[in-house]
PDB file of N, CA and C in Angstrom:
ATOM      1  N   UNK A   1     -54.994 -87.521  99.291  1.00  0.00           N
ATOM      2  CA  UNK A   1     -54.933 -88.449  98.196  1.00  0.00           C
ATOM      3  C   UNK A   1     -55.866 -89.642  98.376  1.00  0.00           C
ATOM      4  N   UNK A   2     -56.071 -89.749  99.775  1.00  0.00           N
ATOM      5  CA  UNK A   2     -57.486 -91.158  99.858  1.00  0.00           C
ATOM      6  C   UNK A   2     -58.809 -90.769  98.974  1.00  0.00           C
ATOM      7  N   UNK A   3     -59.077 -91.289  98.158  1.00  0.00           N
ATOM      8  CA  UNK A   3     -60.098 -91.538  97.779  1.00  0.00           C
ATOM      9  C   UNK A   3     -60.502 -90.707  95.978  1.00  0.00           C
ATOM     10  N   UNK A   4     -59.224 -90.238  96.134  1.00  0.00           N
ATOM     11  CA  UNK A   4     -58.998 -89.905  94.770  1.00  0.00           C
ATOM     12  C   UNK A   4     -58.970 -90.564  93.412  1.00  0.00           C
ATOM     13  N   UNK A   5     -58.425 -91.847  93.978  1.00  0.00           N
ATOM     14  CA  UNK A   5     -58.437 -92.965  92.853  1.00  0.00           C
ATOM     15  C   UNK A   5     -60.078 -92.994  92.154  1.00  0.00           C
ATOM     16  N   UNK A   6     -60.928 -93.315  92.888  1.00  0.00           N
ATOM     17  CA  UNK A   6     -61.973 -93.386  92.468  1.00  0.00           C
ATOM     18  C   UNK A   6     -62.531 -92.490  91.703  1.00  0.00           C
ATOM     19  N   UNK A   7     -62.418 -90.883  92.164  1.00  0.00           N
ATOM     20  CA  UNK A   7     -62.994 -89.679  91.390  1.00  0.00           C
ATOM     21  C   UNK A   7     -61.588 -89.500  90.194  1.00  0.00           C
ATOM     22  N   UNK A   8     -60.612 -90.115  90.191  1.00  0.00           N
ATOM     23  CA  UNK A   8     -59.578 -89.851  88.886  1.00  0.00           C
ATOM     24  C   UNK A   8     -60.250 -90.882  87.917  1.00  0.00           C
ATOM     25  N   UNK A   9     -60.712 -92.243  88.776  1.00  0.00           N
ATOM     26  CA  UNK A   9     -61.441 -92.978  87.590  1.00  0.00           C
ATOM     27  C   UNK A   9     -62.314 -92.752  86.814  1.00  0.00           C
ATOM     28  N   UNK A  10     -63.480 -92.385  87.675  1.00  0.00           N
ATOM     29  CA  UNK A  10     -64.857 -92.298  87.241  1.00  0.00           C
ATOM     30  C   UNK A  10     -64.936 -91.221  86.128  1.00  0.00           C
ATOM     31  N   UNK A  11     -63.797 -89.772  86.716  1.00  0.00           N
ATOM     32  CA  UNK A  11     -63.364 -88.935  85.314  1.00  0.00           C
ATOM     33  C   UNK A  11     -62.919 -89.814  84.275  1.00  0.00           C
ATOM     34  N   UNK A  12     -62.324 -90.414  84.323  1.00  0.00           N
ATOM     35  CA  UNK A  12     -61.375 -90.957  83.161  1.00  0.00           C
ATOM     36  C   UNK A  12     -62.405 -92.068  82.515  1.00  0.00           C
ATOM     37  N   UNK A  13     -63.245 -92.712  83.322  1.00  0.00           N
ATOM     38  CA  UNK A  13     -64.041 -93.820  82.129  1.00  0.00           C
ATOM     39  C   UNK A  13     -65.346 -92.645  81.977  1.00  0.00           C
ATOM     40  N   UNK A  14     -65.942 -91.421  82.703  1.00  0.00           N
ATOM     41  CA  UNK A  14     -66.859 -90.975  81.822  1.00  0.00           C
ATOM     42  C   UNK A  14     -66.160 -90.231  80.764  1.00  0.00           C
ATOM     43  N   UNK A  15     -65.137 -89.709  80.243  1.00  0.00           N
ATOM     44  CA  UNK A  15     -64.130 -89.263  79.254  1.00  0.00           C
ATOM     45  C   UNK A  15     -64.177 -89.889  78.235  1.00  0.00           C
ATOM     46  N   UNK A  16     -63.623 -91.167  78.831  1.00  0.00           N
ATOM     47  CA  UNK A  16     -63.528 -91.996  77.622  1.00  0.00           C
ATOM     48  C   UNK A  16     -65.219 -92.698  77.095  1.00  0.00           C
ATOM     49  N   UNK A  17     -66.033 -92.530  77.509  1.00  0.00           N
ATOM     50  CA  UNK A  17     -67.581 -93.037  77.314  1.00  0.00           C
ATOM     51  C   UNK A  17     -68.411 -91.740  76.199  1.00  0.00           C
ATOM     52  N   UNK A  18     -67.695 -90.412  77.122  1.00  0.00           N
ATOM     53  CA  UNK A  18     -68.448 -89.460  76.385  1.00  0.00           C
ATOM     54  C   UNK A  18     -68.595 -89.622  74.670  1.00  0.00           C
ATOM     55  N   UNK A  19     -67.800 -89.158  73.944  1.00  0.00           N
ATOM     56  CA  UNK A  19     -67.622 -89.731  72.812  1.00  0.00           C
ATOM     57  C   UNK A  19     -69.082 -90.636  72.068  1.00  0.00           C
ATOM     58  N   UNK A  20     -68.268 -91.940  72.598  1.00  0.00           N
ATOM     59  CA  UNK A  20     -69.147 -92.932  71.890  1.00  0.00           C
ATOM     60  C   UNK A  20     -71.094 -92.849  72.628  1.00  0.00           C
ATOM     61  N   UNK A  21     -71.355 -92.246  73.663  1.00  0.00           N
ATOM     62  CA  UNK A  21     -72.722 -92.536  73.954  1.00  0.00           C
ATOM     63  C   UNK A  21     -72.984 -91.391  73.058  1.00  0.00           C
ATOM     64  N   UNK A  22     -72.188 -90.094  73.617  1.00  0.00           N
ATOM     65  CA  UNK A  22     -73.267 -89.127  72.445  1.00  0.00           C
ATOM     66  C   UNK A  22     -73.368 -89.581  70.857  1.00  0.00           C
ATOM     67  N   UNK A  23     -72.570 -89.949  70.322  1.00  0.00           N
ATOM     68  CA  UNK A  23     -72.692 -90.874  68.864  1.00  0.00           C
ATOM     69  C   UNK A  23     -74.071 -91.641  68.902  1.00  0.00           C
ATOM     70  N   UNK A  24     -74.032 -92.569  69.915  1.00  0.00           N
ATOM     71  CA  UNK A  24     -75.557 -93.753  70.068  1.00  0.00           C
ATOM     72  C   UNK A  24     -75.932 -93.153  70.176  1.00  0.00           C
ATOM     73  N   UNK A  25     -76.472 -92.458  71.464  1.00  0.00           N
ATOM     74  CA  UNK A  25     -77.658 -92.013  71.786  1.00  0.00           C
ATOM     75  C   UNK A  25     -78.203 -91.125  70.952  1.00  0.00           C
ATOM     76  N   UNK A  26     -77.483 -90.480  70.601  1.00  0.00           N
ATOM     77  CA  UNK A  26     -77.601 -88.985  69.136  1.00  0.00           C
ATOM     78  C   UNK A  26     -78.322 -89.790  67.679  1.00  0.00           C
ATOM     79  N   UNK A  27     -77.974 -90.977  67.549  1.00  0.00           N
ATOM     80  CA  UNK A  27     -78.400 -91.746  66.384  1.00  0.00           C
ATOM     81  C   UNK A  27     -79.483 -92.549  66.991  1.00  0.00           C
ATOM     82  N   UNK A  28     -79.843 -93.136  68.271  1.00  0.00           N
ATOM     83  CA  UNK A  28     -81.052 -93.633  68.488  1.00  0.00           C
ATOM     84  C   UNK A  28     -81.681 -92.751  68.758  1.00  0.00           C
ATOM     85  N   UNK A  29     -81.304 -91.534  69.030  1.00  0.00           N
ATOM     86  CA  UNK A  29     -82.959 -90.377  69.457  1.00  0.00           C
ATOM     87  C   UNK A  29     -83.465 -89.855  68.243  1.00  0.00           C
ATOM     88  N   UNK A  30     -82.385 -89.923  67.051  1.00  0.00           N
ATOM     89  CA  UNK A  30     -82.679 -89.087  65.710  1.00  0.00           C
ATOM     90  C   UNK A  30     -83.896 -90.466  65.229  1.00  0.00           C
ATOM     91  N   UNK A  31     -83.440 -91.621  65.525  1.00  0.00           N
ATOM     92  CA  UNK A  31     -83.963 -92.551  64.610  1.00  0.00           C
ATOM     93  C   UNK A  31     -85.286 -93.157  65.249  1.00  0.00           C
ATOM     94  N   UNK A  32     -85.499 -92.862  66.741  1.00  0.00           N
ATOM     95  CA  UNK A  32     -87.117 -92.843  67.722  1.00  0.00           C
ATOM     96  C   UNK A  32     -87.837 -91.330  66.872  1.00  0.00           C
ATOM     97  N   UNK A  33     -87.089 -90.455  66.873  1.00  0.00           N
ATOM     98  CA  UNK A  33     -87.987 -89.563  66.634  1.00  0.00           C
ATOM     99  C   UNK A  33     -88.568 -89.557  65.313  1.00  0.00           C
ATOM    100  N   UNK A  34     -87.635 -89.672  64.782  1.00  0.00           N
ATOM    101  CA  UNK A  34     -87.877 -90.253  63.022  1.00  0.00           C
ATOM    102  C   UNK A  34     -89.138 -91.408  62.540  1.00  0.00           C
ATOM    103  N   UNK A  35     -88.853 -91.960  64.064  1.00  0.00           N
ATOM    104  CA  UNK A  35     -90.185 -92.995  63.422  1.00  0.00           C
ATOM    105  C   UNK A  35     -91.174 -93.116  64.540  1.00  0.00           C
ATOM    106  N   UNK A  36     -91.403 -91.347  64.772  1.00  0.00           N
ATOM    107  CA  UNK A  36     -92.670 -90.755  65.072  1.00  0.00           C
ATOM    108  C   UNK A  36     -92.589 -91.303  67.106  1.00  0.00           C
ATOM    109  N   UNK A  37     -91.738 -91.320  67.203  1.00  0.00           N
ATOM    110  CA  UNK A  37     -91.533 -91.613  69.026  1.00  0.00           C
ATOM    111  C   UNK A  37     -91.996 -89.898  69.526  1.00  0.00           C
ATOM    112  N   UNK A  38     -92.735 -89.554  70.408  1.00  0.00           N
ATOM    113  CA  UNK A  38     -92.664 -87.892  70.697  1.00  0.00           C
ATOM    114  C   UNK A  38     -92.030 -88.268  72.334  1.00  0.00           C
ATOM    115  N   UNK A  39     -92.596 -89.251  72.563  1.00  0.00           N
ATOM    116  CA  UNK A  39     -92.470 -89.104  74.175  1.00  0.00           C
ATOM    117  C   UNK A  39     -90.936 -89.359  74.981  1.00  0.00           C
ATOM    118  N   UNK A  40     -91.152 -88.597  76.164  1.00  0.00           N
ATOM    119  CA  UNK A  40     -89.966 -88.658  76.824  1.00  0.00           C
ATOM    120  C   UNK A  40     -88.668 -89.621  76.439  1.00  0.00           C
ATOM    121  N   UNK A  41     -87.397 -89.243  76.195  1.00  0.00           N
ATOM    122  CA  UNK A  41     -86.690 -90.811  76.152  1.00  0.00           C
ATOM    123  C   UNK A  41     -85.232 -91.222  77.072  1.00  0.00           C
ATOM    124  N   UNK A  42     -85.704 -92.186  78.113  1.00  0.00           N
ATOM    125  CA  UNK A  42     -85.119 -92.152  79.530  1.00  0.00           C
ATOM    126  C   UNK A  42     -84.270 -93.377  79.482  1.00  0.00           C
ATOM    127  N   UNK A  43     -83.218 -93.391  80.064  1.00  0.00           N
ATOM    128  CA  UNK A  43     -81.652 -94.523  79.545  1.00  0.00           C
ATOM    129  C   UNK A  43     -81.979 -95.059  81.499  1.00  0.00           C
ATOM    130  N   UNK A  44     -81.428 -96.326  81.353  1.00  0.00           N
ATOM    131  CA  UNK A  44     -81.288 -96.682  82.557  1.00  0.00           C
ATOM    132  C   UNK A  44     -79.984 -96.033  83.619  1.00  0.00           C
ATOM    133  N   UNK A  45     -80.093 -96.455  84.557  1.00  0.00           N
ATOM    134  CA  UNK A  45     -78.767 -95.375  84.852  1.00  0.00           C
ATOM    135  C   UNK A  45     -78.028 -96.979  86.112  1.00  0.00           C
ATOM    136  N   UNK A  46     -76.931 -96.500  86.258  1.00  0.00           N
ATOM    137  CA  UNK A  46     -76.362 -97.941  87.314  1.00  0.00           C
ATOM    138  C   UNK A  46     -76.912 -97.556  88.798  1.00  0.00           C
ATOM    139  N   UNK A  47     -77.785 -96.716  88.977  1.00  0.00           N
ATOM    140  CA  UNK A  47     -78.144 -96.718  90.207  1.00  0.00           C
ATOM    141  C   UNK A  47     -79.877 -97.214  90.649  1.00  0.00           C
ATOM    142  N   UNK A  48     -80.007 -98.091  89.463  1.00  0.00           N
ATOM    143  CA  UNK A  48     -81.267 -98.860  89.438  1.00  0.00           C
ATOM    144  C   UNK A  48     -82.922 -97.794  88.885  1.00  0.00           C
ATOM    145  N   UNK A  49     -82.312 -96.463  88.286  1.00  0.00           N
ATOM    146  CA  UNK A  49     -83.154 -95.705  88.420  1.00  0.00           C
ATOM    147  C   UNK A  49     -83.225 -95.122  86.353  1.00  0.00           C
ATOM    148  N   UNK A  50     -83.594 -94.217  85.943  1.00  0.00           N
ATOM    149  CA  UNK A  50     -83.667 -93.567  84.792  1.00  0.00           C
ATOM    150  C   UNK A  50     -83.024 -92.353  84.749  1.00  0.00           C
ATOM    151  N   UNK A  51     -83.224 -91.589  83.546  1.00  0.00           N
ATOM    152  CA  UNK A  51     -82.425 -90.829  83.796  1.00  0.00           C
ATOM    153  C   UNK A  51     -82.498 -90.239  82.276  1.00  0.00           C
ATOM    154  N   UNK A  52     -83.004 -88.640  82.000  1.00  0.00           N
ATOM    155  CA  UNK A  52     -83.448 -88.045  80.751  1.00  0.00           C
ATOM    156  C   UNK A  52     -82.022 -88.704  79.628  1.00  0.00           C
ATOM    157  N   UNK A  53     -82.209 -88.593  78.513  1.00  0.00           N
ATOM    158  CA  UNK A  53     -81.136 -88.956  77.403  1.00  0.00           C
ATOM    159  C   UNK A  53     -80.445 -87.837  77.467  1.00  0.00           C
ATOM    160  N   UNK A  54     -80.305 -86.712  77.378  1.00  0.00           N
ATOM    161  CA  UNK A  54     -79.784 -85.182  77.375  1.00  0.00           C
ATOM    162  C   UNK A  54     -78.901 -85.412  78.486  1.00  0.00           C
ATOM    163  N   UNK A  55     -79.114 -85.799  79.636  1.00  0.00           N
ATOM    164  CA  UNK A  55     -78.346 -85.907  80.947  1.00  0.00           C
ATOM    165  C   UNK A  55     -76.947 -87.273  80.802  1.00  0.00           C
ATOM    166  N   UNK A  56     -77.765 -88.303  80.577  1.00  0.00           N
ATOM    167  CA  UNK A  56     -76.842 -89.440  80.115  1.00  0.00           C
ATOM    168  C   UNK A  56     -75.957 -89.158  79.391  1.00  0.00           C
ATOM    169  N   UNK A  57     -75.998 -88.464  77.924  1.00  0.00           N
ATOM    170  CA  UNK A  57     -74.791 -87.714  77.054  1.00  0.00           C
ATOM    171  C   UNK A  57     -74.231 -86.985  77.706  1.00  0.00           C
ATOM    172  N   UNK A  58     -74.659 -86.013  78.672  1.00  0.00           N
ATOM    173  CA  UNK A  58     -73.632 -85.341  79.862  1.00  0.00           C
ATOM    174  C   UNK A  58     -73.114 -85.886  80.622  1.00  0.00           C
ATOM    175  N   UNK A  59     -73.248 -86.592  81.180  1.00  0.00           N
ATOM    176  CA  UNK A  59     -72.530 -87.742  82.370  1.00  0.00           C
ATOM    177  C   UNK A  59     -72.496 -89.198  82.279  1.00  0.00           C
ATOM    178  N   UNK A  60     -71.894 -89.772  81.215  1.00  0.00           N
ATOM    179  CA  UNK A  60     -72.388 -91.211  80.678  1.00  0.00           C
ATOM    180  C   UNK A  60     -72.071 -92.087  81.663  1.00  0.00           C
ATOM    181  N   UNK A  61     -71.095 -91.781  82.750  1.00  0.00           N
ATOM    182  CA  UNK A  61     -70.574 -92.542  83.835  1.00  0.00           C
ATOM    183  C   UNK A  61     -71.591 -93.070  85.071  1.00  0.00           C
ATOM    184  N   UNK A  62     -72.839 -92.211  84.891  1.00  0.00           N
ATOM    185  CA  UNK A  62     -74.600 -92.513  85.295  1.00  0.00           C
ATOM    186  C   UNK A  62     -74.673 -93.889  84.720  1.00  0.00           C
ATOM    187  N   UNK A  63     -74.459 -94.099  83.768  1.00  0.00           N
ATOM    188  CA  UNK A  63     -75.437 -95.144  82.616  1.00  0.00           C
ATOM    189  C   UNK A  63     -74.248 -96.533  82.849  1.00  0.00           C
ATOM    190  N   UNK A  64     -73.319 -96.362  83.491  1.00  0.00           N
ATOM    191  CA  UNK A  64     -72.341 -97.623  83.397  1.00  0.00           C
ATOM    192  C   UNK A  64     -72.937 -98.501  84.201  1.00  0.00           C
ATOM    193  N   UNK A  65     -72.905-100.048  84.198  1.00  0.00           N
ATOM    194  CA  UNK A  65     -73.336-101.368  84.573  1.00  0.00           C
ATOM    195  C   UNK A  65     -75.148-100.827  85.043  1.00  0.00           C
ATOM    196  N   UNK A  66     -75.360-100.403  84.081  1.00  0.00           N
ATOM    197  CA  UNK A  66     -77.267 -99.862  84.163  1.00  0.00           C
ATOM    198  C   UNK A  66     -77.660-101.367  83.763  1.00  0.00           C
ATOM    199  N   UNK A  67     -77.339-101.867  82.750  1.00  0.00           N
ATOM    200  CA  UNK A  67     -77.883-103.677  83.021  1.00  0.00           C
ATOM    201  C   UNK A  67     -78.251-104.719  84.285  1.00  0.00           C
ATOM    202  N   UNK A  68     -77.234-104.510  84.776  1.00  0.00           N
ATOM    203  CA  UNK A  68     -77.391-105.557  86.184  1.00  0.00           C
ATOM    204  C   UNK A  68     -77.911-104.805  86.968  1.00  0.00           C
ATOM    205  N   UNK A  69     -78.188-103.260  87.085  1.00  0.00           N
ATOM    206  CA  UNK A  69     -78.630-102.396  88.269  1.00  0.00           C
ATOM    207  C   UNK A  69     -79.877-102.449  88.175  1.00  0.00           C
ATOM    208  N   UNK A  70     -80.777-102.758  86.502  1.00  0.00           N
ATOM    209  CA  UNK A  70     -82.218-102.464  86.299  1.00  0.00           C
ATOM    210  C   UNK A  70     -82.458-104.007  86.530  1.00  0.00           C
ATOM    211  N   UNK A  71     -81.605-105.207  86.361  1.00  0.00           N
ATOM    212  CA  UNK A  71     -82.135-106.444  86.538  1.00  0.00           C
ATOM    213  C   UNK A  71     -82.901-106.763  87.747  1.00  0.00           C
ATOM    214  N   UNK A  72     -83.306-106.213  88.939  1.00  0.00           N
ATOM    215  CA  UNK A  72     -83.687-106.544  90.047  1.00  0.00           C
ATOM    216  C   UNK A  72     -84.980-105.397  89.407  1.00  0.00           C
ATOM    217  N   UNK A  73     -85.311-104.466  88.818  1.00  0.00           N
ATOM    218  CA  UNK A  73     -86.192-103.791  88.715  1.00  0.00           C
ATOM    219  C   UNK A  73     -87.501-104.413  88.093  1.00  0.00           C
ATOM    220  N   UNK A  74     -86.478-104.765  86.868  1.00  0.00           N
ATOM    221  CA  UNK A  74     -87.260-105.626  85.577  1.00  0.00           C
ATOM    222  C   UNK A  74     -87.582-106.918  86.159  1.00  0.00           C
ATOM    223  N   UNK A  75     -86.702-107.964  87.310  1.00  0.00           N
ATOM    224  CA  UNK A  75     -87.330-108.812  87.575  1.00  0.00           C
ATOM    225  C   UNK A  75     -88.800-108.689  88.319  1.00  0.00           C
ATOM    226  N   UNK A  76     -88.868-107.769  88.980  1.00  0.00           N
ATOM    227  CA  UNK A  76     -90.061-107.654  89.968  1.00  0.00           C
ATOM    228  C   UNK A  76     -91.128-107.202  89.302  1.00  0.00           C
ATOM    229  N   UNK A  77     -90.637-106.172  87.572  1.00  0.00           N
ATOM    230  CA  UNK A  77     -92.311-105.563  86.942  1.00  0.00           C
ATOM    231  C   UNK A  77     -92.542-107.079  86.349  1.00  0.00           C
ATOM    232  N   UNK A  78     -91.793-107.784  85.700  1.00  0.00           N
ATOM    233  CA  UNK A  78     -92.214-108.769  85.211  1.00  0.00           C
ATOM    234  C   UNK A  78     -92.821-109.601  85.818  1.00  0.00           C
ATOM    235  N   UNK A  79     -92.634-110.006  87.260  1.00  0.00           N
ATOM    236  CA  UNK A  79     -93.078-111.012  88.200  1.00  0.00           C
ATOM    237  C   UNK A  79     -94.619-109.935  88.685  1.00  0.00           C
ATOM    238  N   UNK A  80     -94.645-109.168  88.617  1.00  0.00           N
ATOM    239  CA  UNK A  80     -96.006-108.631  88.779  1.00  0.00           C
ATOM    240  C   UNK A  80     -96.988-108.430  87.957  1.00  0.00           C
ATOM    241  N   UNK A  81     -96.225-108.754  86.812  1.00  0.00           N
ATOM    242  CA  UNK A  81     -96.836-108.510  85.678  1.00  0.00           C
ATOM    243  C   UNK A  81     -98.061-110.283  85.304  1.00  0.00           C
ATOM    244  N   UNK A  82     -96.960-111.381  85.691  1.00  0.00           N
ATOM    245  CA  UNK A  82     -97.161-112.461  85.651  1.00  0.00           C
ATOM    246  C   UNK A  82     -98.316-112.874  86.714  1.00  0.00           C
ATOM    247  N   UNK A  83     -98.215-112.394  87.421  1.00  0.00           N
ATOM    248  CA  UNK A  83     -99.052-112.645  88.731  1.00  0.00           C
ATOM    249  C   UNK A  83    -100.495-112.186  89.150  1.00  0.00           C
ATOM    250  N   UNK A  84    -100.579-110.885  88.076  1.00  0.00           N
ATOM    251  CA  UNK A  84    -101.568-109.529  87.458  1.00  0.00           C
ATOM    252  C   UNK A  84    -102.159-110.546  86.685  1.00  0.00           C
ATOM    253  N   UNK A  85    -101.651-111.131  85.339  1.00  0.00           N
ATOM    254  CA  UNK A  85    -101.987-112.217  84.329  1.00  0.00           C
ATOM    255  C   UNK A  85    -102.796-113.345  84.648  1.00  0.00           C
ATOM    256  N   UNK A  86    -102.041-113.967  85.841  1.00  0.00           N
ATOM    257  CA  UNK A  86    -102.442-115.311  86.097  1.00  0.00           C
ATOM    258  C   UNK A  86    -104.500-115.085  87.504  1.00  0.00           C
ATOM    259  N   UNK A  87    -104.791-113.847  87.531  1.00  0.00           N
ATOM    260  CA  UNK A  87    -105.517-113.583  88.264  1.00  0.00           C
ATOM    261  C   UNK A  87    -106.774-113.428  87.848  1.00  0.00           C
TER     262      UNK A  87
END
């Protein structure tokens, strides 16, 4: 029973996630493609990394706290980006 809690959770909030991401994501890929997007389309994932849209609707429990996980990512393209700029 150690360590079950966690894998009873992570079932139970990607369960309850499934649902509503395939809804979004199903309506933002219809509505990128619609206005002529062809290329790849990749969701952040909470392990600081990406991750195909097709996969994310399969396992939405990937994509949970993907905000604060890409914030250390996005801080550093931006700070290179700035630094690229200022040169």
């Amino acid at each position: 029973m150690v360590r079950e809690y966690r894998r009873a959770s992570a079932t139970a909030i990607d369960a309850s996630l499934k649902p509503l991401i395939q809804r979004h994501l199903g309506e933002l890929q219809r509505d990128l493609r619609g206005a002529g997007c062809a290329g790849e389309l990749l969701v952040s994932t909470s392990m600081g990394g990406v991750m195909d849209i097709g996969e994310i609707v399969k396992a939405p429990i990937n994509a949970a706290k993907s905000g604060p996980a890409m914030a250390p990512v996005a801080g550093l393209t931006y700070s290179r980006l700035e630094a690229w700029a200022m040169t």
